[in-house]
Protein backbone atom coordinates (compact mmCIF):
# COMPACT_ATOMS: atom_id res chain seq x y z
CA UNK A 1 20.03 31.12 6.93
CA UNK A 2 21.09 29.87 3.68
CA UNK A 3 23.31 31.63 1.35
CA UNK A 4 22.33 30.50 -2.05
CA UNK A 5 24.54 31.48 -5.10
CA UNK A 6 23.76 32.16 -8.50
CA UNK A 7 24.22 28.26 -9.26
CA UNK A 8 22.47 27.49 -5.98
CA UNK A 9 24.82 24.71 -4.96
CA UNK A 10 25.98 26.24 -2.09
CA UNK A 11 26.11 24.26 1.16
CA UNK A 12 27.08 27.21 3.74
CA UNK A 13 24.31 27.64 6.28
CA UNK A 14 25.20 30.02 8.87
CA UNK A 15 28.14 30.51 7.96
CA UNK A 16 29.06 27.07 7.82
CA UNK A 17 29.73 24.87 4.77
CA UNK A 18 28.94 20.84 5.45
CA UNK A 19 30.86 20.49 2.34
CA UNK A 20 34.17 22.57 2.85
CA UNK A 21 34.85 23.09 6.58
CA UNK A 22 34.64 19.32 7.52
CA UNK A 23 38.77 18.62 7.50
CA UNK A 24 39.69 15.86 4.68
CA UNK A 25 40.21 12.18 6.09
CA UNK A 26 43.90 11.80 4.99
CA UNK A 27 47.45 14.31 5.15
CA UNK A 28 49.09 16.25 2.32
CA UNK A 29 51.37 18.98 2.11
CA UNK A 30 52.15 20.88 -1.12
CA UNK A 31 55.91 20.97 -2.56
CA UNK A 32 57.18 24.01 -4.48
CA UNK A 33 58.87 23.64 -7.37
CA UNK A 34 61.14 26.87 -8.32
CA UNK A 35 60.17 28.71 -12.21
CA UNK A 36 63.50 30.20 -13.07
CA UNK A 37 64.05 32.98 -15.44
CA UNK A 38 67.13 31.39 -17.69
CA UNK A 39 67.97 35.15 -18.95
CA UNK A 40 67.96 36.26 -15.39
CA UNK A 41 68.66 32.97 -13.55
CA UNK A 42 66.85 33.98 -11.09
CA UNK A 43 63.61 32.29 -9.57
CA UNK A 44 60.23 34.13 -11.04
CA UNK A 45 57.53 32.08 -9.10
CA UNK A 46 57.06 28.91 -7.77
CA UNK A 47 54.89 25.99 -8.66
CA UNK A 48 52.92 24.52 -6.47
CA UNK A 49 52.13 21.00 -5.82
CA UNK A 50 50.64 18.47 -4.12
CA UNK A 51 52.48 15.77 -1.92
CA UNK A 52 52.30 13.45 0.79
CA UNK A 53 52.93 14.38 4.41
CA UNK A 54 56.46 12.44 3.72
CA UNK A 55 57.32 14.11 0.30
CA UNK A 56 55.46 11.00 -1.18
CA UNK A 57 53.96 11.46 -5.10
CA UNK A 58 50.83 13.28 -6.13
CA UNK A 59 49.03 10.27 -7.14
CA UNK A 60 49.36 8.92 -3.55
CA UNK A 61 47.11 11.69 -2.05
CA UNK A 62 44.99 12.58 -5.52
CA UNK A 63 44.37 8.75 -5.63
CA UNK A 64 42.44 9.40 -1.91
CA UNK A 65 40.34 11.62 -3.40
CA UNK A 66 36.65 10.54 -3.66
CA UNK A 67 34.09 12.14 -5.86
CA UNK A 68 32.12 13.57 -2.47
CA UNK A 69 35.88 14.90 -1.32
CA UNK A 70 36.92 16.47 -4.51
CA UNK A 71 35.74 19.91 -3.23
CA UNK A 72 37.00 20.22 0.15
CA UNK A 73 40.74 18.83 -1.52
CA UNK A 74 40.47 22.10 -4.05
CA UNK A 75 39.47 23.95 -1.42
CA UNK A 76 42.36 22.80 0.97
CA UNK A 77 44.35 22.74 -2.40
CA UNK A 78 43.72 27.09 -2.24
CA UNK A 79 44.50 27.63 1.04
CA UNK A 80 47.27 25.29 2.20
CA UNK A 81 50.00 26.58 -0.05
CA UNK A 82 48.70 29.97 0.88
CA UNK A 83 49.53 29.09 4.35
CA UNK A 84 52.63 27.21 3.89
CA UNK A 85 53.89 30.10 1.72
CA UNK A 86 52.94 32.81 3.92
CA UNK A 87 55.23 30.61 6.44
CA UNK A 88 58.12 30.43 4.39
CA UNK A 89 58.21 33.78 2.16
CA UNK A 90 57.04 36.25 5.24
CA UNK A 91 57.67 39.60 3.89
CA UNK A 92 58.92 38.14 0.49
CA UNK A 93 57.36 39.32 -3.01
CA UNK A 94 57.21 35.20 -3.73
CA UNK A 95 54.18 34.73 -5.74
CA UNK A 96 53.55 30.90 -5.55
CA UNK A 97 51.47 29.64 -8.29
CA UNK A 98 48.37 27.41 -7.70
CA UNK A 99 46.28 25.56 -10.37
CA UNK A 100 42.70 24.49 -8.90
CA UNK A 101 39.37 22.34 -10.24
CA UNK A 102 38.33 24.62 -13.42
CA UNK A 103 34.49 24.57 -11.81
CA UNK A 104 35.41 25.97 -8.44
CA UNK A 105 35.54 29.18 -7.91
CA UNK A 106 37.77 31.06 -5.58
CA UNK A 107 35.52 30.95 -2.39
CA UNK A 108 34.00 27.87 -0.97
CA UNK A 109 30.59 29.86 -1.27
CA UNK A 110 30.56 30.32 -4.64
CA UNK A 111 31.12 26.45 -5.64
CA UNK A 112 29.27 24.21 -7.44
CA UNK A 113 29.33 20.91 -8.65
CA UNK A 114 28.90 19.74 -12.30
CA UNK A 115 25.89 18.27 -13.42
CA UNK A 116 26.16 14.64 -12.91
C-alpha cells in the first residue's frame, strides 16, 4: 500500500522507501565542532558536520552527492549524528545541532522533491 503525502512524492510502499532505505554508495561520518559560551566558557551545543570516513573535508563526500542521492544523504545527514551522538553523549544533556536540505522534512515519508 502506498502512503501518499500531502505533496504526493512519497516513495514508501509498505513500509519501505526505494528512495531512503537503499544505503548511499560511498562513507561519511559527521565531525562536531564545540559552540562555546565565551561568558560561561563553557560548551552550549555542538555543530555538526559532515566528513570523510578519515576526517577528510566536506566537499570530498558533498562532491559524491548526485542529484538522485541528495535525499537519502539528508536523510543519513538526520540520523547519523543522531546516532553518533547518542554514542558519545549517553546520558548527557548535549544537544548537537544539525542543519538539513530546507525541502525535506523531518521524516523520510514526508519528503519531496522540488519541481524540476
Amino acid at each position: 500500500m502506498r502512503q501518499e503525502t500531502l505533496m504526493g512524492h512519497c516513495a514508501r510502499v509498505d513500509s519501505h522507501c526505494g528512495r531512503c532505505d537503499i544505503p548511499l554508495p560511498f562513507d561519511f561520518t559527521m565531525a562536531f565542532q564545540p559552540i562555546v559560551d565565551i561568558e560561561s566558557t563553557r560548551i552550549v551545543t555542538y555543530e555538526v558536520l559532515v566528513r570523510g570516513p578519515g576526517g577528510e573535508s566536506a566537499y570530498s563526500v558533498i562532491s559524491k552527492v548526485t542529484d538522485d542521492l541528495i535525499y537519502r544523504f539528508d536523510q543519513a545527514c538526520r540520523s547519523k549524528p543522531i546516532e553518533l551522538a547518542s554514542r558519545r553523549w549517553s546520558g548527557s544533556s548535549c544537544r548537537p545541532g544539525c542543519n538539513g536540505c530546507p525541502a525535506a522534512s523531518a521524516t523520510p515519508s514526508e519528503s519531496s522533491e522540488p519541481p524540476r
